[in-house]
PDB file of N, CA and C in Angstrom:
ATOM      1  N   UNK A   1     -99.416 -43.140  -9.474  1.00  0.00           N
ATOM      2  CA  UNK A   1     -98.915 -42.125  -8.575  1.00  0.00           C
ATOM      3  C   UNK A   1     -99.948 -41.005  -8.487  1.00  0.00           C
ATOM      4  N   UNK A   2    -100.056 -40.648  -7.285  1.00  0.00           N
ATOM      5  CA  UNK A   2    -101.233 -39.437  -7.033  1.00  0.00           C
ATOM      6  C   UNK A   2    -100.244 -38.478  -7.870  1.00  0.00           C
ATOM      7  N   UNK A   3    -101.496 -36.709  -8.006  1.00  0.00           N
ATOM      8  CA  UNK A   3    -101.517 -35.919  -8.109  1.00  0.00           C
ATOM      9  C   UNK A   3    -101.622 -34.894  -7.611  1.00  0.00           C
ATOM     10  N   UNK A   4    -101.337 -33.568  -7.019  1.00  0.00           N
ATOM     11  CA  UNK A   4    -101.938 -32.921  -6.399  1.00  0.00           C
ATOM     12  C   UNK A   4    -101.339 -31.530  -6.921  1.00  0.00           C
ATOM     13  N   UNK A   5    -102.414 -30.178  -7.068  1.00  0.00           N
ATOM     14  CA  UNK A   5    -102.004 -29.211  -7.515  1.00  0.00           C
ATOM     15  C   UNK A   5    -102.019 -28.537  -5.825  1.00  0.00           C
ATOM     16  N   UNK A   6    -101.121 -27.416  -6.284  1.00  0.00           N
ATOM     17  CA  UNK A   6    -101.051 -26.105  -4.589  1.00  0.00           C
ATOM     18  C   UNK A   6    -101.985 -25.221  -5.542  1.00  0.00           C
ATOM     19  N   UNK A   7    -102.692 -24.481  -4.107  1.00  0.00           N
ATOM     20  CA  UNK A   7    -103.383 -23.424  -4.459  1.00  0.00           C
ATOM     21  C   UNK A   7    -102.748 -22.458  -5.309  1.00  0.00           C
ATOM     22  N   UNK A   8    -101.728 -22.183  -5.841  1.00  0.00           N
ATOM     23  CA  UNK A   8    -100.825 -21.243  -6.448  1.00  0.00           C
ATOM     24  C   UNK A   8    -100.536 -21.663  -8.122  1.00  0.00           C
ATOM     25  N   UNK A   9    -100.561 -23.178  -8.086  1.00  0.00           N
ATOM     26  CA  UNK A   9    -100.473 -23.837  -9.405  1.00  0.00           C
ATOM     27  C   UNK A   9    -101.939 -23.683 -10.015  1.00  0.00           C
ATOM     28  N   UNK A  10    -103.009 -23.798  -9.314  1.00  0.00           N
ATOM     29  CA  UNK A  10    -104.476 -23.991  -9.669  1.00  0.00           C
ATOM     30  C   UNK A  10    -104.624 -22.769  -9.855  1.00  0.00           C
ATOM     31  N   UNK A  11    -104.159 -21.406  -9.363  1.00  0.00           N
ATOM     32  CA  UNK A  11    -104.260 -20.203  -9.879  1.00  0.00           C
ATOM     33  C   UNK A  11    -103.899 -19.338 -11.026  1.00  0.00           C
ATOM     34  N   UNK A  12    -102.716 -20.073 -11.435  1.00  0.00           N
ATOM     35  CA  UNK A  12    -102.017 -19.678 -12.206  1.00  0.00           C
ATOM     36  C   UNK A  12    -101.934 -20.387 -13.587  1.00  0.00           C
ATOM     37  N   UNK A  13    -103.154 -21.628 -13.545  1.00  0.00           N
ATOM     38  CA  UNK A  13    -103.147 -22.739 -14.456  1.00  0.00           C
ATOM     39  C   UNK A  13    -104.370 -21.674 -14.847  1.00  0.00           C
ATOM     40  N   UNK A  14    -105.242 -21.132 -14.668  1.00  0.00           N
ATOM     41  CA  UNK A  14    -106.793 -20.665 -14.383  1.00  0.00           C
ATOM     42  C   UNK A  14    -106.527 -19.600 -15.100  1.00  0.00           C
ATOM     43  N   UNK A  15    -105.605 -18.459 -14.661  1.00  0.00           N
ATOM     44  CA  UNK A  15    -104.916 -17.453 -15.062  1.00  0.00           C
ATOM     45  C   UNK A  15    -104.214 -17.773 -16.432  1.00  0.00           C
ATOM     46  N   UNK A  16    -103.626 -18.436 -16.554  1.00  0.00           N
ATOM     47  CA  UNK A  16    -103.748 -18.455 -18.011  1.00  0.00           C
ATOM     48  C   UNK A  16    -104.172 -19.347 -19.070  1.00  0.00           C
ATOM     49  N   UNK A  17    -104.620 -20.171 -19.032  1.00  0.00           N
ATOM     50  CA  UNK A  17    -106.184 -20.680 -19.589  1.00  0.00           C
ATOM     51  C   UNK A  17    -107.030 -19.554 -20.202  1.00  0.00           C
ATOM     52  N   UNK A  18    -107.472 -18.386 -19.106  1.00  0.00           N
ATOM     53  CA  UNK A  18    -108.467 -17.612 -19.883  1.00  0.00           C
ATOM     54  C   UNK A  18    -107.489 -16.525 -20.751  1.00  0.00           C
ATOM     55  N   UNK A  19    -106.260 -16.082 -19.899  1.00  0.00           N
ATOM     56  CA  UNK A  19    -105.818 -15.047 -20.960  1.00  0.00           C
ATOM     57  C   UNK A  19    -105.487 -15.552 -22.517  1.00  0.00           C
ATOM     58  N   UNK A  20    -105.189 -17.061 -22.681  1.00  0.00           N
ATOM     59  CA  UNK A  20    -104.962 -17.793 -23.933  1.00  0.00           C
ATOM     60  C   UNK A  20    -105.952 -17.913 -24.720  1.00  0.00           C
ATOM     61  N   UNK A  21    -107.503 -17.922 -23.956  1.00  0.00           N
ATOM     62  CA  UNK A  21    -108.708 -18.298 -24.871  1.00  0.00           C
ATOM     63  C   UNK A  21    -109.044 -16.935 -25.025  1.00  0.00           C
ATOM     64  N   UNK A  22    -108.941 -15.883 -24.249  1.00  0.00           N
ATOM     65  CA  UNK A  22    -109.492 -14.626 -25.102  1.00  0.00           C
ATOM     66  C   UNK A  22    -108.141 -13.853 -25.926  1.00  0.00           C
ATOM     67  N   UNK A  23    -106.759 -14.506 -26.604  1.00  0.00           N
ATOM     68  CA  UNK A  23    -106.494 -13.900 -27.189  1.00  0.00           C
ATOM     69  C   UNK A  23    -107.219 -14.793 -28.683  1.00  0.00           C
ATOM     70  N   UNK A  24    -107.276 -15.951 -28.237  1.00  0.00           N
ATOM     71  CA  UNK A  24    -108.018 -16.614 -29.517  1.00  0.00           C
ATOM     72  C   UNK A  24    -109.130 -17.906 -29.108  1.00  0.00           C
ATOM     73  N   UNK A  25    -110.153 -18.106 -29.566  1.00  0.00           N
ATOM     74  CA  UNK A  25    -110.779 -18.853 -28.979  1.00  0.00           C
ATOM     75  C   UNK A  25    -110.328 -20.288 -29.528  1.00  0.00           C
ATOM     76  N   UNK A  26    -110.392 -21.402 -28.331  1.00  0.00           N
ATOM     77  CA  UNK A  26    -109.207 -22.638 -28.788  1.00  0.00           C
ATOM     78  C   UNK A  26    -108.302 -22.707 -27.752  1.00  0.00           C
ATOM     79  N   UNK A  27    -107.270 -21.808 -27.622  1.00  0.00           N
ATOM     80  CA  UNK A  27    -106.113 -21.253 -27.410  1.00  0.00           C
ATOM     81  C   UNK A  27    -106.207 -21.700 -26.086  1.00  0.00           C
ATOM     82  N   UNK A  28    -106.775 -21.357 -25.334  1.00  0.00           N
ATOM     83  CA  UNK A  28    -106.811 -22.067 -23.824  1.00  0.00           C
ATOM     84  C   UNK A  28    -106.645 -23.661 -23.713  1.00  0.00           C
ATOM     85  N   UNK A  29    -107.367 -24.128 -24.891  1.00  0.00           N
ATOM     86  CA  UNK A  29    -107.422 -25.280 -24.461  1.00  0.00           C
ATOM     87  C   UNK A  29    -106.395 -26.244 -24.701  1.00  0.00           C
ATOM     88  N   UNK A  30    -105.944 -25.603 -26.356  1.00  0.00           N
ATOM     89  CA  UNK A  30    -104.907 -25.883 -26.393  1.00  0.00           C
ATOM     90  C   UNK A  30    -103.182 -26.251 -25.385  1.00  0.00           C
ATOM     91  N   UNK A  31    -103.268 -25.086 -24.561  1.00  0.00           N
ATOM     92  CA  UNK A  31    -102.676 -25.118 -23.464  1.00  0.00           C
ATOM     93  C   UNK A  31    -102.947 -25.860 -22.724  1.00  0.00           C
ATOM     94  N   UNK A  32    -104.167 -26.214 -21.964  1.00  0.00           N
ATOM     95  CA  UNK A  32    -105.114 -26.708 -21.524  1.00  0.00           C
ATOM     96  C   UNK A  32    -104.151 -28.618 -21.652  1.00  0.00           C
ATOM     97  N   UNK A  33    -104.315 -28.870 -22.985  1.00  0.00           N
ATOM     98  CA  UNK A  33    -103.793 -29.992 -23.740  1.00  0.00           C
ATOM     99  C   UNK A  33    -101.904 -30.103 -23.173  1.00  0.00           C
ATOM    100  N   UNK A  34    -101.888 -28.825 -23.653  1.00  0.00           N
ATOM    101  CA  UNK A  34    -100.242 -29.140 -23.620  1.00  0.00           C
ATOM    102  C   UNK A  34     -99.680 -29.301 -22.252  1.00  0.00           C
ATOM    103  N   UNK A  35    -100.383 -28.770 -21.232  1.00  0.00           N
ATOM    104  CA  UNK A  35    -100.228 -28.559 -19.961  1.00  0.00           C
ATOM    105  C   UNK A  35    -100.484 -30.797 -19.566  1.00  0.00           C
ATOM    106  N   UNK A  36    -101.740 -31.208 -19.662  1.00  0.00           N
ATOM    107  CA  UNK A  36    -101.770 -32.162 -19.488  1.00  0.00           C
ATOM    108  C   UNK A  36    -101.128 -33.230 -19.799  1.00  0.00           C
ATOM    109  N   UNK A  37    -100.314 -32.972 -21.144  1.00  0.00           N
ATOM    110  CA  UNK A  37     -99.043 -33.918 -21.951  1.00  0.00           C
ATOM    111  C   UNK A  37     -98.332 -34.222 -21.000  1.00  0.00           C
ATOM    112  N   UNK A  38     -97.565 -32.849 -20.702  1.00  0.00           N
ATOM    113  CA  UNK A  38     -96.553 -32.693 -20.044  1.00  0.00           C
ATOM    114  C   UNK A  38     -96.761 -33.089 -18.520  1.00  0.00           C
ATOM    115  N   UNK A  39     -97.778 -33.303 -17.830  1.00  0.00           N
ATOM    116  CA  UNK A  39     -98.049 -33.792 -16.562  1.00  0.00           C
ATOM    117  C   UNK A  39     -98.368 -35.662 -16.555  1.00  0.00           C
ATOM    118  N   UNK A  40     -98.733 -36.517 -17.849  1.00  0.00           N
ATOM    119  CA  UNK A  40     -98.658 -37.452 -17.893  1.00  0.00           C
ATOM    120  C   UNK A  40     -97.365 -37.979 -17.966  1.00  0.00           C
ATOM    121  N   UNK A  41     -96.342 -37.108 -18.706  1.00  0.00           N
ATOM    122  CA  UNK A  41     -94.891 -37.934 -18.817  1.00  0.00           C
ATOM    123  C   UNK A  41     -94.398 -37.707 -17.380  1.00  0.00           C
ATOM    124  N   UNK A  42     -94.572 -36.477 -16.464  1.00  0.00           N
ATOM    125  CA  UNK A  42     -94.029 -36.265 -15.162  1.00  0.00           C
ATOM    126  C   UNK A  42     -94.656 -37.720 -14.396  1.00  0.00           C
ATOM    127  N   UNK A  43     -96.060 -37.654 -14.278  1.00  0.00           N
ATOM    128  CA  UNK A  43     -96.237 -39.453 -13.834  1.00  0.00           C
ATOM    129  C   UNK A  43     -95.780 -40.385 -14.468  1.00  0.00           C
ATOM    130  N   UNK A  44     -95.528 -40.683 -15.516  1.00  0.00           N
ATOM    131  CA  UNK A  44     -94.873 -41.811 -15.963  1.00  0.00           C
ATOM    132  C   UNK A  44     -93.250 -41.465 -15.178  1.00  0.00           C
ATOM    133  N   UNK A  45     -92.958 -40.711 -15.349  1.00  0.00           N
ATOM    134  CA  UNK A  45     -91.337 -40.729 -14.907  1.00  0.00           C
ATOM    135  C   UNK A  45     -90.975 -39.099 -14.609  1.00  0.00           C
ATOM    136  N   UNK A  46     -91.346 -39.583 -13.178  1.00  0.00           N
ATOM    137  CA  UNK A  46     -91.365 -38.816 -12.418  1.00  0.00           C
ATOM    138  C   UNK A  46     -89.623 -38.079 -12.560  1.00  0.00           C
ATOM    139  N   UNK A  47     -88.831 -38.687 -12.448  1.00  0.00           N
ATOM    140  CA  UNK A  47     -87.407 -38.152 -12.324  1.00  0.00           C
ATOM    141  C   UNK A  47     -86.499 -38.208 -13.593  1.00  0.00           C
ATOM    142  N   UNK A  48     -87.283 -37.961 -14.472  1.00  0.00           N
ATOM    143  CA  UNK A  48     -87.015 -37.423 -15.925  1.00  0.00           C
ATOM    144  C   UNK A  48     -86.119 -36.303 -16.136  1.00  0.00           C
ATOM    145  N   UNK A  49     -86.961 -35.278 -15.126  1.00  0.00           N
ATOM    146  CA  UNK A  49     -86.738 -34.200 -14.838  1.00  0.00           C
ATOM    147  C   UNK A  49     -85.873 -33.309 -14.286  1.00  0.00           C
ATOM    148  N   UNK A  50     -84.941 -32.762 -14.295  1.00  0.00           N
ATOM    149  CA  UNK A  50     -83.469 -32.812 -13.462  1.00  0.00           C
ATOM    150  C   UNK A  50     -83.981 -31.644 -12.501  1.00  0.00           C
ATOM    151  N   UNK A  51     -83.454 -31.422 -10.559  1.00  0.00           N
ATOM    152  CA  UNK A  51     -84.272 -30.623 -10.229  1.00  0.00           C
ATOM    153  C   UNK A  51     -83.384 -28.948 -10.844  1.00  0.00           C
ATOM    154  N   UNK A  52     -84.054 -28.252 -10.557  1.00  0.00           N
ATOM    155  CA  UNK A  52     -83.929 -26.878 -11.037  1.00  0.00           C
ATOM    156  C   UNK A  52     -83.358 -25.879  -9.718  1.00  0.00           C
ATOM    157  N   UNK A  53     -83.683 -26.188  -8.692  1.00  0.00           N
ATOM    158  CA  UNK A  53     -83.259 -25.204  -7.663  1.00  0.00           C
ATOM    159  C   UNK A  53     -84.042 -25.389  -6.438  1.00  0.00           C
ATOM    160  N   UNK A  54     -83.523 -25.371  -5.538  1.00  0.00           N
ATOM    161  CA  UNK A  54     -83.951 -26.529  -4.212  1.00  0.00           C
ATOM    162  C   UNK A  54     -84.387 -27.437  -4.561  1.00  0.00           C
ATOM    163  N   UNK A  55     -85.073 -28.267  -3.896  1.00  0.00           N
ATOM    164  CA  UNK A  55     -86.012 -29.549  -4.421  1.00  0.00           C
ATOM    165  C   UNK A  55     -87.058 -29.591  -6.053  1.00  0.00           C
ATOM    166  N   UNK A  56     -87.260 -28.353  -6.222  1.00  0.00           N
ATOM    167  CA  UNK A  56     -88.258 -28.426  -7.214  1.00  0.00           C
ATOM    168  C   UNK A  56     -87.296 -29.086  -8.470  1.00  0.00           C
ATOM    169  N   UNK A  57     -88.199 -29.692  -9.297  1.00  0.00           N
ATOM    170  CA  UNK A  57     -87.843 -30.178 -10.594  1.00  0.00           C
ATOM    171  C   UNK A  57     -88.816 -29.185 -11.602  1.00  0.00           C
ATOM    172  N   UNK A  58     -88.253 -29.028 -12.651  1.00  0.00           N
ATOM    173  CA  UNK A  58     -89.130 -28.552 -14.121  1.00  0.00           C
ATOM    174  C   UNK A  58     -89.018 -28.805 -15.403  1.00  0.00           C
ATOM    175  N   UNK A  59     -90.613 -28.578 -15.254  1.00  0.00           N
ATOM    176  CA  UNK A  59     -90.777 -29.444 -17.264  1.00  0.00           C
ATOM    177  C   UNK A  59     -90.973 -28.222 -17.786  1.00  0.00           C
ATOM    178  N   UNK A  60     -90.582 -28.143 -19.059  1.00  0.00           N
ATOM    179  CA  UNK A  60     -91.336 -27.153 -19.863  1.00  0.00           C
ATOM    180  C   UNK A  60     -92.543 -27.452 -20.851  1.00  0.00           C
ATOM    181  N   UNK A  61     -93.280 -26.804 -20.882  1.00  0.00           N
ATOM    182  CA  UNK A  61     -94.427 -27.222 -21.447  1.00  0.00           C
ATOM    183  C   UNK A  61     -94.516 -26.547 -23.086  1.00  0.00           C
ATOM    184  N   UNK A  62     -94.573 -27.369 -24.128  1.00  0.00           N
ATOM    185  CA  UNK A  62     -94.066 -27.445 -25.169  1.00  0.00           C
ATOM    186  C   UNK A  62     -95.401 -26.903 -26.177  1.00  0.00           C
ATOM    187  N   UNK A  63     -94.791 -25.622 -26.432  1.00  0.00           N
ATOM    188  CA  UNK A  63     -95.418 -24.587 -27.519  1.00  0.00           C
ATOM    189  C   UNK A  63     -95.692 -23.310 -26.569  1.00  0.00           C
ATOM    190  N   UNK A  64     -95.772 -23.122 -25.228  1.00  0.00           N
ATOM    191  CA  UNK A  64     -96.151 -22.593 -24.556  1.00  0.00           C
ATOM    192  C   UNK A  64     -94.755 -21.613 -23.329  1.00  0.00           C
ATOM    193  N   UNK A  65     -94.257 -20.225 -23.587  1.00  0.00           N
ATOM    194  CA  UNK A  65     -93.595 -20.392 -22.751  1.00  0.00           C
ATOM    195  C   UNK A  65     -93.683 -20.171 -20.882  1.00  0.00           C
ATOM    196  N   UNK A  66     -94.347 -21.828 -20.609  1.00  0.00           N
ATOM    197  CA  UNK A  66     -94.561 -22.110 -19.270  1.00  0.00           C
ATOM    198  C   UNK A  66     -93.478 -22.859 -18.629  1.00  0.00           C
ATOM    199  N   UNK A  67     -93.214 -22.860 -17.293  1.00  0.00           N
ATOM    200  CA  UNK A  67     -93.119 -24.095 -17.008  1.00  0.00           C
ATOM    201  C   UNK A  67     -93.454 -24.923 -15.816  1.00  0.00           C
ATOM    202  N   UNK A  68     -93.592 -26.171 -15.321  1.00  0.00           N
ATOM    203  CA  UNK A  68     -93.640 -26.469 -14.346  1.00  0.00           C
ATOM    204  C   UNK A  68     -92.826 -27.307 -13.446  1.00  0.00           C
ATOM    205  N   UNK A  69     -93.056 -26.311 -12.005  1.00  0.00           N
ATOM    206  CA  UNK A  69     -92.331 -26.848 -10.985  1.00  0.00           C
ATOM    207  C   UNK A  69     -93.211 -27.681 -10.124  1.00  0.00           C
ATOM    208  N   UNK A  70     -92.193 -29.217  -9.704  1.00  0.00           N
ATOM    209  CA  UNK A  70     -93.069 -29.764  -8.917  1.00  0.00           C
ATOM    210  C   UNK A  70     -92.006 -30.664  -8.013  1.00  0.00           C
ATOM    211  N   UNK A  71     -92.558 -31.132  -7.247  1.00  0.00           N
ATOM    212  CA  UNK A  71     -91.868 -32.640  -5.971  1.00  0.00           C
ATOM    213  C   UNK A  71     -92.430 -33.490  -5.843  1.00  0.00           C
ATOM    214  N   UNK A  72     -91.124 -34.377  -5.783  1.00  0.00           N
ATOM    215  CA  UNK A  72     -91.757 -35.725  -6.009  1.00  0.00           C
ATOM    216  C   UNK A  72     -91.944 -36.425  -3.849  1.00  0.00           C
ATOM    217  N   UNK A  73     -93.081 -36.195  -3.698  1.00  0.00           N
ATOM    218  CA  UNK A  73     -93.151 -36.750  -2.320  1.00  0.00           C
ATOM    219  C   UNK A  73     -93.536 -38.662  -2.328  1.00  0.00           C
ATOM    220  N   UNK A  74     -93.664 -38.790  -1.033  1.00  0.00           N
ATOM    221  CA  UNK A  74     -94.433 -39.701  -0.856  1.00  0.00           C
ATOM    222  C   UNK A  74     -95.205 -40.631  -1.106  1.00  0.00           C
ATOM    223  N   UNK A  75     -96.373 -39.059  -0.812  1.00  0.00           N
ATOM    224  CA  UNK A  75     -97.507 -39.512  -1.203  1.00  0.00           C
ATOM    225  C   UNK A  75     -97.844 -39.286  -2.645  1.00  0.00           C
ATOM    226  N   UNK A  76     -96.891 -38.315  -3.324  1.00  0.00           N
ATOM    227  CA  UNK A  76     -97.493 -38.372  -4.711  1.00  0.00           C
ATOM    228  C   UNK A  76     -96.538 -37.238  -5.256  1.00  0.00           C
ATOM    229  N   UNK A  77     -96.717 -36.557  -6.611  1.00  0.00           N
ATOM    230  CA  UNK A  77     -96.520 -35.202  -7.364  1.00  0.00           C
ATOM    231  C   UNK A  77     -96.933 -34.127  -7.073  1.00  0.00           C
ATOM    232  N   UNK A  78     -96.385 -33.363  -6.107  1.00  0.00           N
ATOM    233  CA  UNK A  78     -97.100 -32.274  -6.107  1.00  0.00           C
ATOM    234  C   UNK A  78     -96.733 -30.863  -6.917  1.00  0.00           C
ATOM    235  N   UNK A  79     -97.644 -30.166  -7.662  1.00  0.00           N
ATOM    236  CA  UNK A  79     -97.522 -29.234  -8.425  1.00  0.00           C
ATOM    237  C   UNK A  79     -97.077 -28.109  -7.832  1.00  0.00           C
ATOM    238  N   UNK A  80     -96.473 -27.247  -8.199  1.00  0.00           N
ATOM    239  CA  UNK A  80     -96.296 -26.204  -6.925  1.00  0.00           C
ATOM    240  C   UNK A  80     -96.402 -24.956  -7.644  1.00  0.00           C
ATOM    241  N   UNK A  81     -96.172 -24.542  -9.456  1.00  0.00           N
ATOM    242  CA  UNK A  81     -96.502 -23.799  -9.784  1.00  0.00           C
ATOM    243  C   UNK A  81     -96.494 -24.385 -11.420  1.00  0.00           C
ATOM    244  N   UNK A  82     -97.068 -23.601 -12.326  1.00  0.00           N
ATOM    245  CA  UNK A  82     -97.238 -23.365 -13.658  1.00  0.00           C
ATOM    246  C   UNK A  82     -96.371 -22.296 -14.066  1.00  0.00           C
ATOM    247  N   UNK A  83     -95.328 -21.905 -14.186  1.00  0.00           N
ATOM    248  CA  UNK A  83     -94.697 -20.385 -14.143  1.00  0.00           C
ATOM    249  C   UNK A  83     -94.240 -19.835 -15.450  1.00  0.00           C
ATOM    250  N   UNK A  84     -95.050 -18.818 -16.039  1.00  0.00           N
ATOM    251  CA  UNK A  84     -94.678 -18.536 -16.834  1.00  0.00           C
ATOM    252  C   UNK A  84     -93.619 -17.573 -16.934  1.00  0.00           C
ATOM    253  N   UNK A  85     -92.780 -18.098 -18.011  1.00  0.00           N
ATOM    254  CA  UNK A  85     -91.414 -18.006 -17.827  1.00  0.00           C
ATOM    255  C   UNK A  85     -90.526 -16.490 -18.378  1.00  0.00           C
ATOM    256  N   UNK A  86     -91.990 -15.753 -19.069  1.00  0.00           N
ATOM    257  CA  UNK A  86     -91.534 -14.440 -18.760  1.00  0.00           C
ATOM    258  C   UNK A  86     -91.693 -13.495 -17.936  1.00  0.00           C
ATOM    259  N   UNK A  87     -92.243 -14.023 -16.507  1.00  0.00           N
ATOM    260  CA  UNK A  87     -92.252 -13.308 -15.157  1.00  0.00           C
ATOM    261  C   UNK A  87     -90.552 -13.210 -14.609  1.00  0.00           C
ATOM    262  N   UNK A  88     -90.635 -12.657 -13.848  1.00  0.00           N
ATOM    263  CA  UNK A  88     -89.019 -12.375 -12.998  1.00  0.00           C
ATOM    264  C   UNK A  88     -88.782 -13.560 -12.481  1.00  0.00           C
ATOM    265  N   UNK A  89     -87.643 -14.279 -12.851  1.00  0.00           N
ATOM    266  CA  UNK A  89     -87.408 -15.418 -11.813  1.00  0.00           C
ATOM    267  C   UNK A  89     -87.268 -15.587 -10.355  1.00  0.00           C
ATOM    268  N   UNK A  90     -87.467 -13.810  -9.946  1.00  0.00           N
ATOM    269  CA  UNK A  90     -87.721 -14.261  -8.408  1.00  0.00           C
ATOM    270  C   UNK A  90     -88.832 -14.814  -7.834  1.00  0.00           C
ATOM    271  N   UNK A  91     -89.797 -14.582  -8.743  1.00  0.00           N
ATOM    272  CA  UNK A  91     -91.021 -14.947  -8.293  1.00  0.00           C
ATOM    273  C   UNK A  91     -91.358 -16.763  -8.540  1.00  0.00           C
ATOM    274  N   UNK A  92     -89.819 -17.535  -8.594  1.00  0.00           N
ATOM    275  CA  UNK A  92     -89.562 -18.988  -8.725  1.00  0.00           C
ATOM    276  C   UNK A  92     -90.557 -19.189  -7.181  1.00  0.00           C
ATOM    277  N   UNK A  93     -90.917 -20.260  -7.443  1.00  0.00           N
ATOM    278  CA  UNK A  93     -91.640 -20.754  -6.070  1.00  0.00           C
ATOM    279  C   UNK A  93     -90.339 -21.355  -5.271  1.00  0.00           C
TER     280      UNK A  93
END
């Protein structure tokens, strides 16, 4: 099954990547790691995931409090955000 991140997920994956590696060096990547776990089980099984609010579904990404929202199209997974989950939930995609 394809992949595809939105400009908003790729921003916000980027965004915190570096704030994680400069509170410790590692630390990004770590995320980095945990972020990718959690996007291999979404391809393996895609509807694992129960959706969350309109169409989007979310994983949480484990050690990290992120999470991600995504849809299952077509043509593939598309990412739609990384959201970390102590922002305001209005700012849900």
């Amino acid at each position: 099954m394809k992949l595809r991140y939105t400009g908003r997920a790729t921003t916000e994956l980027d965004t915190a990547f570096i704030w994680y590696e400069n509170q410790r060096k590692g630390l990004g990547f770590d995320f980095l790691n945990c972020v990718e776990a959690i996007i291999e089980t979404i391809l393996q099984m895609p509807k694992l995931y129960a959706e969350h609010h309109r169409s989007f579904r979310r994983a949480l990404v484990r050690r990290f409090p992120f999470s991600i929202f995504y849809t299952i199209e077509t043509s593939g997974i598309v990412v739609h955000a990384i959201f970390d989950n102590r922002q305001d939930p209005v700012r849900l995609p």
